[in-house]
Protein backbone atom coordinates (compact mmCIF):
# COMPACT_ATOMS: atom_id res chain seq x y z
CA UNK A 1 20.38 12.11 -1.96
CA UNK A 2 21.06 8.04 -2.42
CA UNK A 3 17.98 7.74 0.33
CA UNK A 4 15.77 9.80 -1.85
CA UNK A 5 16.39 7.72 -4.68
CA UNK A 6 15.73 4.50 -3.03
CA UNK A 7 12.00 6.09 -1.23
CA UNK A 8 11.23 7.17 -5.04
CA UNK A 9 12.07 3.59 -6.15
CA UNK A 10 10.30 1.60 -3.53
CA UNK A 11 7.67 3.66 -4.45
CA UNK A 12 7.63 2.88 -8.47
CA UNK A 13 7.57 -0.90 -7.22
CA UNK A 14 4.49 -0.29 -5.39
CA UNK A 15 2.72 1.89 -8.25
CA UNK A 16 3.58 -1.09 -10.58
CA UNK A 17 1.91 -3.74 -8.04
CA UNK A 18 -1.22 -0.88 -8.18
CA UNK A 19 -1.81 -0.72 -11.79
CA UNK A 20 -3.79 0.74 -13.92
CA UNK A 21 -5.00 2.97 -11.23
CA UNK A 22 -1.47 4.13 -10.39
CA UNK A 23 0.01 4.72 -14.22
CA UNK A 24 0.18 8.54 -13.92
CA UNK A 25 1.60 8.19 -10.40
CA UNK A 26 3.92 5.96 -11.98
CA UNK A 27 4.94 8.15 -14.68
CA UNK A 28 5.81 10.94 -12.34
CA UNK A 29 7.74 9.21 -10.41
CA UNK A 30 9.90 7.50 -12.92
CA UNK A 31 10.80 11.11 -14.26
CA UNK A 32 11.50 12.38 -10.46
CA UNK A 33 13.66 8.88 -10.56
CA UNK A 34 15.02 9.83 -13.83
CA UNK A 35 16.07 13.45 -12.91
CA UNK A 36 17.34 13.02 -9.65
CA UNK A 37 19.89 9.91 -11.03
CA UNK A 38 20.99 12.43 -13.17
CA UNK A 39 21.15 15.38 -10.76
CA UNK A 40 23.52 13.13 -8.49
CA UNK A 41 25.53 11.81 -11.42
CA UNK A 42 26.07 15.69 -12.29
CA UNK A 43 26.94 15.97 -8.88
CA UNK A 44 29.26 13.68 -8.77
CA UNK A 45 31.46 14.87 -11.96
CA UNK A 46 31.75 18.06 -10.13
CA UNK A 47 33.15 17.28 -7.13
């Protein structure tokens, strides 16, 4: 899951470094970011 994270991240870094044409790019991927952080932290209080 942690690797996932860290792909989606280094890929926000490169959508900032391609702005404006990457904004919606970089929107989606800071909610897939958002969601899975908080699908692991779930995760985590349940184990």
């Amino acid at each position: 899951m942690s690797g996932a994270l860290e792909l989606l991240l280094g890929l926000l870094l490169v959508a900032d470094t391609h702005k404006p044409d990457c904004a919606n790019l970089h929107c989606l991927l800071s909610l897939l970011a958002r969601g899975l952080t908080q699908a692991e932290e779930t995760l985590e209080q349940v184990i």
